[in-house]
Protein backbone atom coordinates (compact mmCIF):
# COMPACT_ATOMS: atom_id res chain seq x y z
CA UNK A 1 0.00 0.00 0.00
CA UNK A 2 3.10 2.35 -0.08
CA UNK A 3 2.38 2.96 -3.47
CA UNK A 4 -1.37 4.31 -2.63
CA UNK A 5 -0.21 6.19 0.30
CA UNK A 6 2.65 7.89 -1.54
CA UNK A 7 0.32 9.40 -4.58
CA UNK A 8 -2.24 10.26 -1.98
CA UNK A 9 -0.14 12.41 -0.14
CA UNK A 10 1.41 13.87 -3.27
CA UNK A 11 -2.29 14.69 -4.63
CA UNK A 12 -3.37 16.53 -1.57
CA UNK A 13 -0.09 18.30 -1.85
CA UNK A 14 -0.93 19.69 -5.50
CA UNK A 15 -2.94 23.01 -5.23
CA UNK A 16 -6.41 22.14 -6.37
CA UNK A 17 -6.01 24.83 -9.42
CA UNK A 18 -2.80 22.70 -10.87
CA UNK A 19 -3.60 19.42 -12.67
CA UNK A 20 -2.70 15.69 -11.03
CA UNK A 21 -1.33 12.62 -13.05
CA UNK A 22 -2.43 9.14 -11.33
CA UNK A 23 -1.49 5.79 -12.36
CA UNK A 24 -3.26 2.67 -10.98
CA UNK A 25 -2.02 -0.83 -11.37
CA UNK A 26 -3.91 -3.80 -10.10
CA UNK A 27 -4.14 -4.49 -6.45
CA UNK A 28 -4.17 -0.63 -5.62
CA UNK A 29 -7.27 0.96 -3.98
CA UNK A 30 -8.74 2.12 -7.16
CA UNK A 31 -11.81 3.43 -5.63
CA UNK A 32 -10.13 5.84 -3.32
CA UNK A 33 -7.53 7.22 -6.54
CA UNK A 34 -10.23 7.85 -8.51
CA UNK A 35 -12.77 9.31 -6.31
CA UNK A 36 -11.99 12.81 -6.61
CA UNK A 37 -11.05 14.36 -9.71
CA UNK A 38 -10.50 17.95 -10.73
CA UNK A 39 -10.09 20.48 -14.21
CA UNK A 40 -6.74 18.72 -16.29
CA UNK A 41 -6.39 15.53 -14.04
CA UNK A 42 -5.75 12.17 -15.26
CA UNK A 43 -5.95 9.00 -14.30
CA UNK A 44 -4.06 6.23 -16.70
CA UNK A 45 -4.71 2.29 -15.88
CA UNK A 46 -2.13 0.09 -16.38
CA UNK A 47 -2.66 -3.39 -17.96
CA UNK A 48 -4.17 -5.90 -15.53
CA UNK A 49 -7.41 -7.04 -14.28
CA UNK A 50 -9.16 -4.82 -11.56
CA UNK A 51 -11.39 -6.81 -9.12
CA UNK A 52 -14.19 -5.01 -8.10
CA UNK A 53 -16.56 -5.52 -5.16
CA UNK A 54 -19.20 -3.26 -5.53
CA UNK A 55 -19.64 -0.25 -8.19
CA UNK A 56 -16.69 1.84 -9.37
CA UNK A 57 -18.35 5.89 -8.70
CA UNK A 58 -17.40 8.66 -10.36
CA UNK A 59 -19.53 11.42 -9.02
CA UNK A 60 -19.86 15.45 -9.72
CA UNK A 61 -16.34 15.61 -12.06
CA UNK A 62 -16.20 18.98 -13.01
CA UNK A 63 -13.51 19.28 -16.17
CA UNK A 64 -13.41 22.42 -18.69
CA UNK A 65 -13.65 22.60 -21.55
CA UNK A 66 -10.02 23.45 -22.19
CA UNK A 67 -8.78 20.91 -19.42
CA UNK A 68 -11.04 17.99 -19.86
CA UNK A 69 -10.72 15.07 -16.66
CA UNK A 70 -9.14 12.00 -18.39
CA UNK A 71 -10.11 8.39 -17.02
CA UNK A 72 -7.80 6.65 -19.50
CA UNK A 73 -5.74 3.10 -20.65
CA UNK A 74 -2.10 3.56 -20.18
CA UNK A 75 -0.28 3.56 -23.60
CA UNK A 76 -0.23 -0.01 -24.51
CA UNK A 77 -2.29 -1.34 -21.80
CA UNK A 78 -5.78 -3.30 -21.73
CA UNK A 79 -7.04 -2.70 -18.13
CA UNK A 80 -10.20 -4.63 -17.34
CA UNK A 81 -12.35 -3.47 -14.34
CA UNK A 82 -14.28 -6.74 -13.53
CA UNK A 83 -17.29 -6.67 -10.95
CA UNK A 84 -18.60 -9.28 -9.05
CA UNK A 85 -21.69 -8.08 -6.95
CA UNK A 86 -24.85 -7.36 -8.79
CA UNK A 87 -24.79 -3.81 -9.72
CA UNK A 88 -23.04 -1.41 -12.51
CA UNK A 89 -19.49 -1.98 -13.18
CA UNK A 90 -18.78 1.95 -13.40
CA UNK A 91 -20.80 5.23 -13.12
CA UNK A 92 -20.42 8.81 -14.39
CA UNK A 93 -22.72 11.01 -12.73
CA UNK A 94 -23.56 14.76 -12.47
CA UNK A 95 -20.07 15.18 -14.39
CA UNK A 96 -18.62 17.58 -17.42
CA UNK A 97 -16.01 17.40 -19.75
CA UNK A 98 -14.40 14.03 -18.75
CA UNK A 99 -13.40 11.45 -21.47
CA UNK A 100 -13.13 7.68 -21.07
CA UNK A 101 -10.76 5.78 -22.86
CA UNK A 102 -9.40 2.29 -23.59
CA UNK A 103 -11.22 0.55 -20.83
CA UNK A 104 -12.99 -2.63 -20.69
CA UNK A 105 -15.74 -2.92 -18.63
CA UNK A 106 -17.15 -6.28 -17.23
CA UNK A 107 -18.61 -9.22 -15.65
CA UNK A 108 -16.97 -11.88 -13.24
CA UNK A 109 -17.80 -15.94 -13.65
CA UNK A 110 -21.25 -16.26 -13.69
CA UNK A 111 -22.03 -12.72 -15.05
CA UNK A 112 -25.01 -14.86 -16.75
CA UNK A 113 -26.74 -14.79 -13.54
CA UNK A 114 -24.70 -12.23 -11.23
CA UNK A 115 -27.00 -9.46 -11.70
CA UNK A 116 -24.50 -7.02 -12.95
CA UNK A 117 -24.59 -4.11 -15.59
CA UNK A 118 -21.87 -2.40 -17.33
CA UNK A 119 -21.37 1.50 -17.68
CA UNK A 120 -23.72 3.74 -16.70
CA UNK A 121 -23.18 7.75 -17.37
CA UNK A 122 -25.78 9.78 -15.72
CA UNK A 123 -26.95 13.61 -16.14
CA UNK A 124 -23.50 14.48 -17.90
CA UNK A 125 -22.62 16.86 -20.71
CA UNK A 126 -19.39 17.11 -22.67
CA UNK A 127 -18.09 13.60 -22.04
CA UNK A 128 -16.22 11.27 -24.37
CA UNK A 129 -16.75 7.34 -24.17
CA UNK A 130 -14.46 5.81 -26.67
CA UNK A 131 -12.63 3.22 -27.72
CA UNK A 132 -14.00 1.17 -24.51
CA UNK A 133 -15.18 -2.30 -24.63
CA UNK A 134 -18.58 -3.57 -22.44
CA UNK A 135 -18.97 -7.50 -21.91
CA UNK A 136 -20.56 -10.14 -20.51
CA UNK A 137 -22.88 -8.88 -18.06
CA UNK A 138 -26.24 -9.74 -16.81
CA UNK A 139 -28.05 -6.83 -17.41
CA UNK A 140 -27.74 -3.70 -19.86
CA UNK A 141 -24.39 -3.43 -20.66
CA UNK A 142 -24.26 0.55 -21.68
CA UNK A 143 -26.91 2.83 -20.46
CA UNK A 144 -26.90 6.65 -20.89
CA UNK A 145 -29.54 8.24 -18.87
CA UNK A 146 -30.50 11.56 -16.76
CA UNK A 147 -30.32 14.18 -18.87
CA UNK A 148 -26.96 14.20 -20.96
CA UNK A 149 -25.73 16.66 -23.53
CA UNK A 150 -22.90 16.92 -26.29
CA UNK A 151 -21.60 13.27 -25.26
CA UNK A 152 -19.77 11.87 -28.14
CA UNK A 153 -19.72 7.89 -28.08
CA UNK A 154 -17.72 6.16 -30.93
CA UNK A 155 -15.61 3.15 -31.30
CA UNK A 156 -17.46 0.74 -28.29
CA UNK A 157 -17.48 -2.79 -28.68
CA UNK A 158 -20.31 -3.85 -26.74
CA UNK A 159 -20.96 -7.60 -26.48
CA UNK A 160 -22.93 -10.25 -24.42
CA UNK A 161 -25.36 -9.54 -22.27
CA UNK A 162 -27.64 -12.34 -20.47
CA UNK A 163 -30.85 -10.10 -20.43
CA UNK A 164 -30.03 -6.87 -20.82
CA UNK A 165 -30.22 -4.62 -24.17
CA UNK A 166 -26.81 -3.39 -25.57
CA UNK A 167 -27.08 0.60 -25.42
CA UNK A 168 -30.21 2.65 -23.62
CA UNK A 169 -30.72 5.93 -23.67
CA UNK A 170 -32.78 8.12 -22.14
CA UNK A 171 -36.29 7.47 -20.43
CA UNK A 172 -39.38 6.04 -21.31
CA UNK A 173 -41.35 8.54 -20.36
CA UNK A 174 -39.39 11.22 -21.39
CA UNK A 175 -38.50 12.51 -17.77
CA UNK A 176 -34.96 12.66 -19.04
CA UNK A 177 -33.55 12.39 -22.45
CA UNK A 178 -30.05 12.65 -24.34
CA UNK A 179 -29.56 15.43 -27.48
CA UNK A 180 -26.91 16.74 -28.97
CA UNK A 181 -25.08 13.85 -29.00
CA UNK A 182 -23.37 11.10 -31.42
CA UNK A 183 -22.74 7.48 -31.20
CA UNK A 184 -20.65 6.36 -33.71
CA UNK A 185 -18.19 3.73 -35.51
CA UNK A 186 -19.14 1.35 -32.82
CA UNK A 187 -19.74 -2.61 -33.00
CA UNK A 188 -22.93 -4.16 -30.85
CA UNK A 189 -23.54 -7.64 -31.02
CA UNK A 190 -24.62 -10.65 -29.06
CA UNK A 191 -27.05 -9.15 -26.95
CA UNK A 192 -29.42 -12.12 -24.68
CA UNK A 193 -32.69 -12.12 -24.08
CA UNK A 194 -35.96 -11.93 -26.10
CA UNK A 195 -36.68 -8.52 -25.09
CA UNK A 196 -33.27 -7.18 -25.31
CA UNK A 197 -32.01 -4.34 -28.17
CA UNK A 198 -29.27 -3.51 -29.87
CA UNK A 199 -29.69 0.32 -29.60
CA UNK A 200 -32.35 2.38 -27.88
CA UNK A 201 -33.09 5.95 -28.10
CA UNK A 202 -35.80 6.47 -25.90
CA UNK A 203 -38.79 9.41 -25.58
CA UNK A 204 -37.41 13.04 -25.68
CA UNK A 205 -33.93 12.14 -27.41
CA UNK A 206 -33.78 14.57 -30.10
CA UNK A 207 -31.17 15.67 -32.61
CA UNK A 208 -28.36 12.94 -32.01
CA UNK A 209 -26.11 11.30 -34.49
CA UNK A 210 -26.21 7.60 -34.93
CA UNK A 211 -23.69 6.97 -37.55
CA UNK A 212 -21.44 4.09 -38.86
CA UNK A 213 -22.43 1.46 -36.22
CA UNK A 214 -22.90 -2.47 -37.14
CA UNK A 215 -25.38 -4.31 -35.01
CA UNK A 216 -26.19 -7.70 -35.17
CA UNK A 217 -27.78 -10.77 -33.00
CA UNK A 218 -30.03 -9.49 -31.69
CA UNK A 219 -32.20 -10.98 -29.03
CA UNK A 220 -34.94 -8.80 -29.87
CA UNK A 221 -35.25 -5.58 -31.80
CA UNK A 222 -31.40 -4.39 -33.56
CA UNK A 223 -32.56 -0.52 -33.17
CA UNK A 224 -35.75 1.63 -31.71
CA UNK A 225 -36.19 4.99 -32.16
CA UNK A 226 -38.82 6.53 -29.38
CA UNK A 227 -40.69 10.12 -29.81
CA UNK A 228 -38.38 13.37 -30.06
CA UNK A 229 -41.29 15.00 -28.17
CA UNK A 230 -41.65 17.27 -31.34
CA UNK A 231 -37.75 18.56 -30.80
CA UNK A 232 -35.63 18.30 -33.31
CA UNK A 233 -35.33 14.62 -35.40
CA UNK A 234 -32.61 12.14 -34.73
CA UNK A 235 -30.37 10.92 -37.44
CA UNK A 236 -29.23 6.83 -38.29
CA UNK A 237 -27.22 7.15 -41.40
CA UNK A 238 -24.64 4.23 -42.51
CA UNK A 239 -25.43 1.55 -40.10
CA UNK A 240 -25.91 -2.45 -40.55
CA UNK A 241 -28.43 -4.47 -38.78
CA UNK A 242 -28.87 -8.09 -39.30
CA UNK A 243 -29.54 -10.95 -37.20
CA UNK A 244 -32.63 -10.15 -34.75
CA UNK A 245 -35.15 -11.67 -32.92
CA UNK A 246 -37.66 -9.39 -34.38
CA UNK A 247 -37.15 -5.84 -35.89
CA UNK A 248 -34.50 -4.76 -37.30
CA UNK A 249 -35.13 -0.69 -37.30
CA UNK A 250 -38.15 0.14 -35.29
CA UNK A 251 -39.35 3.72 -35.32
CA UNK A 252 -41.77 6.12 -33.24
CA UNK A 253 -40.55 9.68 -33.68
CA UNK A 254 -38.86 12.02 -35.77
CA UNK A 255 -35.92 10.82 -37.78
CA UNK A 256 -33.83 10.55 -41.01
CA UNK A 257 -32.66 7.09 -42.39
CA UNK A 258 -30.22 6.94 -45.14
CA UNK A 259 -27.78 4.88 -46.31
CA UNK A 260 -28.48 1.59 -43.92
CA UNK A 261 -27.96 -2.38 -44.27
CA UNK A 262 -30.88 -4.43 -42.73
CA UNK A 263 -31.03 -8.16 -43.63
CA UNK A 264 -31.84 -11.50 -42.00
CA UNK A 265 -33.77 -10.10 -39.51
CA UNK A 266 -37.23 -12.22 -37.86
CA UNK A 267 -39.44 -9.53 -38.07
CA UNK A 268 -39.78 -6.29 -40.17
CA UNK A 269 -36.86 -5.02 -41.12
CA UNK A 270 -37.90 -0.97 -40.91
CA UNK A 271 -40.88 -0.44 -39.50
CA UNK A 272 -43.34 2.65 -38.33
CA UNK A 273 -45.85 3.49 -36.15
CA UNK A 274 -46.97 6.08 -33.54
CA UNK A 275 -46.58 4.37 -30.51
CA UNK A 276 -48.32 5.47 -26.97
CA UNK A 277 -46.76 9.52 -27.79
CA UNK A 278 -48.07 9.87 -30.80
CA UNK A 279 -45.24 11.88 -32.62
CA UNK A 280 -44.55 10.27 -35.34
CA UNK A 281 -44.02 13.18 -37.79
CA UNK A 282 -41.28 14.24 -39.66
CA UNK A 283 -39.58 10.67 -40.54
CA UNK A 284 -37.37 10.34 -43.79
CA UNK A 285 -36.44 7.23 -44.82
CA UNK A 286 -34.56 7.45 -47.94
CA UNK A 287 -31.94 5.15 -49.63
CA UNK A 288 -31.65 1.82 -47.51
CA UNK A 289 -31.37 -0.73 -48.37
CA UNK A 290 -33.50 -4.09 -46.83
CA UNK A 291 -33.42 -7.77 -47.46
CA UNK A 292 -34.93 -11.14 -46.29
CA UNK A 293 -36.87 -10.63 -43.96
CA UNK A 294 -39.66 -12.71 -41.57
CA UNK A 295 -42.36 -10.04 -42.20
CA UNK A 296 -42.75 -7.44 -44.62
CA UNK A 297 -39.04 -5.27 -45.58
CA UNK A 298 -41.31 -2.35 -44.82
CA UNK A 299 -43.84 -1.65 -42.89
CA UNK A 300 -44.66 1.89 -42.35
CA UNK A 301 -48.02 1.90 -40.19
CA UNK A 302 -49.65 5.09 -38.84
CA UNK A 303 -48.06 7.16 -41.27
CA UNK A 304 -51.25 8.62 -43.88
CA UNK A 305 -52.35 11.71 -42.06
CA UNK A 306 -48.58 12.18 -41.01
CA UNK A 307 -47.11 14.90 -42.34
CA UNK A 308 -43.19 14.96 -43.07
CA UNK A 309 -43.25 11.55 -44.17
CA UNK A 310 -40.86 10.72 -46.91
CA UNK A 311 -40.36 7.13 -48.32
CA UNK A 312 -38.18 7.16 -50.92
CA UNK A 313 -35.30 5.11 -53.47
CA UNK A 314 -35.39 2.09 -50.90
CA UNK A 315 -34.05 -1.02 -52.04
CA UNK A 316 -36.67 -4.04 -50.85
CA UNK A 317 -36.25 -7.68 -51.48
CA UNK A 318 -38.65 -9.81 -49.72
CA UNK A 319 -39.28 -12.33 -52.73
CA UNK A 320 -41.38 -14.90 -50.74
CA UNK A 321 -43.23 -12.26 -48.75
CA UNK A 322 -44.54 -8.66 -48.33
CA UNK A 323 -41.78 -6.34 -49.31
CA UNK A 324 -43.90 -2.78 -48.89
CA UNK A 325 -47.05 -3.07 -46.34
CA UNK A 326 -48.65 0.33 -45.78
CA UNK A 327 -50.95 1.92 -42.99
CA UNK A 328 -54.24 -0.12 -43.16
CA UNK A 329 -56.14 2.19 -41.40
CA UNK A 330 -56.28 5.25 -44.07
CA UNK A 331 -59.62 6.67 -45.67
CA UNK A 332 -58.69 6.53 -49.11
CA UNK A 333 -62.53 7.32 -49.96
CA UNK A 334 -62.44 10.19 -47.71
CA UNK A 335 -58.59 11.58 -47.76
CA UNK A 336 -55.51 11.76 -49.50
CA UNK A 337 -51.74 11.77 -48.46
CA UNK A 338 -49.05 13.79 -48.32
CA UNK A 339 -46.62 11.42 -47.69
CA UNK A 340 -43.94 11.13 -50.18
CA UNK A 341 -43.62 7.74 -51.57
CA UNK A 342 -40.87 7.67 -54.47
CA UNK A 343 -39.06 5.04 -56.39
CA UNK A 344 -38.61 2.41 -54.39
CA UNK A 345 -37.32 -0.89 -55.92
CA UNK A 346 -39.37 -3.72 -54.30
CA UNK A 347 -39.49 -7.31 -55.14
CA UNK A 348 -42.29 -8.94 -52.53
CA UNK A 349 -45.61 -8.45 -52.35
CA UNK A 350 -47.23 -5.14 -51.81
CA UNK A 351 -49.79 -4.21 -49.35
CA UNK A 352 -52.14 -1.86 -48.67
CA UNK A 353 -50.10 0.92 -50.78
CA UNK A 354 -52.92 3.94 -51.71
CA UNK A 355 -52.99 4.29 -55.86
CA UNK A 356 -52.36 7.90 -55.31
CA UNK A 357 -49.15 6.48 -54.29
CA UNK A 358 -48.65 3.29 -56.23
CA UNK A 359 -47.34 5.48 -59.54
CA UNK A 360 -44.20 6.82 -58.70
CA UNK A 361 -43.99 4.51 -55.34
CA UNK A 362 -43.19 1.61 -56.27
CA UNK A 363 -40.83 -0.43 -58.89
CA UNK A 364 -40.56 -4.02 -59.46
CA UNK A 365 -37.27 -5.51 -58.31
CA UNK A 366 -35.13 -8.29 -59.86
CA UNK A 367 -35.36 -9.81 -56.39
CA UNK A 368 -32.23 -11.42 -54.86
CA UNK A 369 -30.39 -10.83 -58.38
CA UNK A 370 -30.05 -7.64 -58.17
CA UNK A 371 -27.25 -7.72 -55.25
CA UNK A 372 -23.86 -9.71 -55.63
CA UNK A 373 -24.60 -12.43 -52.98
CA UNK A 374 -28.37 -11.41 -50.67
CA UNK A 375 -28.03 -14.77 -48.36
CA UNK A 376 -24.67 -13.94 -47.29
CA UNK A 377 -25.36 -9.87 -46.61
CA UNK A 378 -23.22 -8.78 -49.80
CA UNK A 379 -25.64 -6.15 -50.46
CA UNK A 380 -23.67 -4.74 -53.26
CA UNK A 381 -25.56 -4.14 -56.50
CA UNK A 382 -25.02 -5.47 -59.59
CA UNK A 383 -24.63 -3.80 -62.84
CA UNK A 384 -27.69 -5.20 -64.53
CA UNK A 385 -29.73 -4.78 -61.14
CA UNK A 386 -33.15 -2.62 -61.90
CA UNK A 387 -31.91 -0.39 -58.30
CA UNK A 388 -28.97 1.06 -60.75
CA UNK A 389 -29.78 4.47 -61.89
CA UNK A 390 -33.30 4.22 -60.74
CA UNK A 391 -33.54 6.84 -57.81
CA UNK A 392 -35.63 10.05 -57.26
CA UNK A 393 -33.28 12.57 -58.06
CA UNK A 394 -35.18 15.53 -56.60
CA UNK A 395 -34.64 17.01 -53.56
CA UNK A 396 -37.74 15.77 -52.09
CA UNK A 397 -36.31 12.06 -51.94
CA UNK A 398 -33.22 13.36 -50.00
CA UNK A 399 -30.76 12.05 -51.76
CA UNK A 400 -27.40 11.59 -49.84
CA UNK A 401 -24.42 13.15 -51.16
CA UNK A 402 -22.16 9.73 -50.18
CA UNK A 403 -23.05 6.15 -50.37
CA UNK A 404 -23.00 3.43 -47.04
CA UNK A 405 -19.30 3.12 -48.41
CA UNK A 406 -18.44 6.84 -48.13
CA UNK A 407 -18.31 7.44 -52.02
CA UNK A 408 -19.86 9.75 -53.91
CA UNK A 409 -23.34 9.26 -55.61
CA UNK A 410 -24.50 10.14 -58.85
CA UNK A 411 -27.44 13.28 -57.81
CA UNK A 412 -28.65 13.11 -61.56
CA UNK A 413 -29.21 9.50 -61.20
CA UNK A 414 -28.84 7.85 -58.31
CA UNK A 415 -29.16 4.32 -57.65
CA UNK A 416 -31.66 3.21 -55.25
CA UNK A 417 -30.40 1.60 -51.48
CA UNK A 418 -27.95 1.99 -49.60
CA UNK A 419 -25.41 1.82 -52.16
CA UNK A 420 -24.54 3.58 -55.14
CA UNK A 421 -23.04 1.21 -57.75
CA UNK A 422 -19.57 1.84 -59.53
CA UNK A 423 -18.34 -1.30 -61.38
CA UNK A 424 -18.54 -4.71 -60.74
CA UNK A 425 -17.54 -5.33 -57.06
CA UNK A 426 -18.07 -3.37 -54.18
CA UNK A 427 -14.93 -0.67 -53.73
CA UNK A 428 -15.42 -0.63 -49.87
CA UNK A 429 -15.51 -2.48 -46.97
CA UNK A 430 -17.28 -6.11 -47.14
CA UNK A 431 -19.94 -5.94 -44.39
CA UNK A 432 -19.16 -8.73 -41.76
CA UNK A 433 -18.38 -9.08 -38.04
CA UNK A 434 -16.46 -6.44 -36.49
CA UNK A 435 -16.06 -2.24 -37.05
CA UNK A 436 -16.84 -0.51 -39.85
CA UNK A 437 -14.05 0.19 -42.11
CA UNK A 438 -14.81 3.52 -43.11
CA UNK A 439 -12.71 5.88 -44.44
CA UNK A 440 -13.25 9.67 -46.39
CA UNK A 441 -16.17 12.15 -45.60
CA UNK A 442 -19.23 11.32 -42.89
CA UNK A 443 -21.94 10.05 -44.02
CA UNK A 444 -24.38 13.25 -44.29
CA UNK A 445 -27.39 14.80 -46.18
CA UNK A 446 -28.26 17.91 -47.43
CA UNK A 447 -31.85 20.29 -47.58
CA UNK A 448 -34.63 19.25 -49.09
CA UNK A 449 -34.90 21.84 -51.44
CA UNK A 450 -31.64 20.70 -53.18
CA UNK A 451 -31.26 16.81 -53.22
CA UNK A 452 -27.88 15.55 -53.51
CA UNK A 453 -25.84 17.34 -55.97
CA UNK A 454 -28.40 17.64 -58.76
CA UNK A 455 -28.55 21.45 -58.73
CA UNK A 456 -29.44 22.78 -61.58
CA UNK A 457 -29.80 19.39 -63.92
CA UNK A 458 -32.09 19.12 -66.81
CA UNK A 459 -34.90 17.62 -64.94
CA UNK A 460 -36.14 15.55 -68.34
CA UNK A 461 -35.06 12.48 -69.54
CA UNK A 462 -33.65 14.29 -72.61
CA UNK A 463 -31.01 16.04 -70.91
CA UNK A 464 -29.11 12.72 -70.56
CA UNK A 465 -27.11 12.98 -72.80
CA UNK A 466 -25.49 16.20 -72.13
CA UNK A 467 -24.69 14.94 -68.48
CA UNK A 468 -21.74 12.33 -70.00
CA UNK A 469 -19.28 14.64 -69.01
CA UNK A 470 -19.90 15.69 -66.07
CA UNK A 471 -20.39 12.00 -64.85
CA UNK A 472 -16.89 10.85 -66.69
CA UNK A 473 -15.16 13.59 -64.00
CA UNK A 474 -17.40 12.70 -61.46
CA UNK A 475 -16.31 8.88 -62.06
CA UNK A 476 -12.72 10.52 -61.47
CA UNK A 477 -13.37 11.25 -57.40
CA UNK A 478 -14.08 7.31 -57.07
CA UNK A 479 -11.31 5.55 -56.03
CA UNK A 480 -11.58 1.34 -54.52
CA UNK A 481 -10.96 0.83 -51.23
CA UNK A 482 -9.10 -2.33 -49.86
């Protein structure tokens, strides 16, 4: 304990306006060297495993912005902090401008039936969680929750849990909520239970960033979006979703879609509907792309008297099922829409779809043909498929600027999904098991009013032709990825 004792003493001796450097190993009294942290302090973990009895507290840390509190990984070092009792691993509460980094957080034997959670962060703004890892725990194994601002989440690996969902945010009842925020570049997977998510954003989180994230196995639903309370609409661009026990995107308030892979998935793979808050306004969903799934690719219920609603260049294959089912419970005899329903590529049935809407809606796919390999998730288009060169180009159908690879699309004419096609095998990363390689410009979207990069295009078929060049240079930006 000479080791505790001596950085104790030479902590208190440190006037509390100059910043502190701590370094635990394993074996020292973690609790006590990290209860008390100030503007510019640090704590670094060496490599080891840290036994915990009970939850590791990190209470009312008050950083700046220009001397952030750093709970950090040594250079080189893996530090796990294991619990054994049945509560979380770690907390950050009532804290500011603290980042946490390189840690793994986790279970002892038994976590299957210990009772534990993983990392909780709790009424915080300005905090970074990155490049942490969350296993094997009973219960939810990453929950963000009080109100929390500006907290940027990206690179987590977070991995079997027993019964718990991967990543919560917010509450249910939208006492507390996260906004401002981004979670991003990070890999969920495994998650137990048959009411357990990949992702949740609950009631009242409104404009956050969910970007670049792959999430699969699922025990229940891979991502739900709650009600934004009529704030500002969340974003899920670039993700993958497969392998879940039911939905794979799941979707009760206000948010834009682009650019996602959801496949294999038990239930719907996006669906809609108002849900008990009744905000279900303002939802874009353009330029996904969804495949095999248990029920119908898409179901968008609740969404005819919505306004905001845009459904638009989705890629659909359901071949043996419903690829498109549509609110049953609209008055066609009595109302029309104002959804915006616009070349989607669907190969499945089709249900429900008003014929105001069935015109410009909806066109038939080549089913699993028109994707290099659909049972095995390569999503990737090929050059005959009917999704090339078959997208809404107006700025009504939000048309990204970059693909789910990162790459530029075509705004004159884009191809439907997720993907924009550019030769014969895809020039990014092959979707499987693990981060998202992803390199170049983030994902992103531009105003409504302007579509992708179609500004001032002949908006006739005619004008084709006088587009060749134009495409030829912009064929010169694309480069192939390894």
């Amino acid at each position: 304990m000479m080791r505790v004792v001596t950085l104790l003493t030479l902590w208190c001796a440190v006037a509390p306006a100059q910043a502190a450097t701590v370094v635990v190993s394993p074996g020292d009294d973690v609790y006590a060297l990290t209860s008390s942290l100030g503007p510019g302090d640090v704590v670094r973990f060496n490599d080891g495993v840290f036994e915990l009895d009970g939850a590791l507290q990190w209470v009312e840390f008050a950083g700046t912005e220009s001397a952030r509190i750093e709970i950090i990984a040594a250079e080189g070092a893996t530090p796990i902090l294991r619990q054994s009792s049945g509560s979380w691993v770690a907390e950050l509460r009532d804290s500011a401008y603290v980042t946490v980094k390189g840690l793994i957080f986790e279970g002892a034997a038994g976590w299957e039936q210990t009772g534990q959670s993983g990392f909780r962060i709790y009424n915080s703004s300005d905090v970074v969680f990155q490049d942490c890892e969350v296993r094997n725990v009973t219960g939810t194994a990453v929950r963000f929750d009080g109100n929390i601002s500006n907290l940027t989440a990206e690179r987590l690996q977070i991995h079997h849990t027993f019964d718990g969902h991967g990543l919560e945010v917010g509450c249910g009842d939208a006492s507390c909520w996260m906004q401002d925020s981004v979670i991003a570049d990070s890999w969920i997977h495994d998650i137990g239970g048959e009411g357990s998510d990949g992702l949740r954003l609950l009631n009242g989180c409104q404009n956050n960033e969910i970007t670049d994230n792959i999430i699969h196995d699922i025990g229940d639903d891979g991502v739900y979006f709650g009600s934004t309370e009529f704030g500002p609409q969340n974003t899920f661009i670039g993700n993958a979703i497969w392998s879940t026990g039911d939905i794979g995107l799941y979707i009760q308030g206000a948010v834009l879609v682009q650019n996602n892979l959801i496949y294999d998935v038990a239930g719907n793979g996006i669906r809609t509907d108002a849900g008990d808050r009744d905000n279900l306004d303002n939802v874009v969903i353009s330029h996904n792309t969804v495949v095999n799934t248990g029920e119908a690719a898409a179901y968008l219920d609740d969404v005819f008297f919505r306004t905001g609603i845009v459904f638009a260049n989705n890629a659909l294959a359901n071949p043996t099922g419903y690829g498109l089912s549509y609110d049953p419970n609209y008055d066609a005899a009595y109302d029309t829409t104002v959804n915006y329903v616009s070349h989607n590529v669907v190969t499945g049935l089709v249900q429900n779809l008003p014929d105001e809407l069935w015109e410009n809606g909806v066109i038939a796919g080549g089913g699993f043909g028109d994707y290099e390999d659909a049972l095995t998730g390569a999503l990737y288009p090929v050059g005959t498929s009917a999704i090339v060169n078959a997208g809404d180009k107006t700025g009504a159908a939000f048309v990204p600027v970059l693909d789910f690879n990162g790459l530029p699309r075509d705004g004159n004419a884009p191809d439907v999904g997720a993907y924009e096609w550019d030769g014969d095998g895809n020039p990014g990363w092959i979707v499987d098991a693990g981060f998202k390689q992803f390199e170049g410009a983030v994902n992103g979207s531009v105003d409504v009013s302007s579509g992708c990069c179609s500004e001032g295009a002949d908006e006739e078929d005619g004008g084709k032709a006088a587009l060749l060049l134009p495409l030829l240079l912009l064929a010169g930006f694309r480069r192939r990825r390894k």
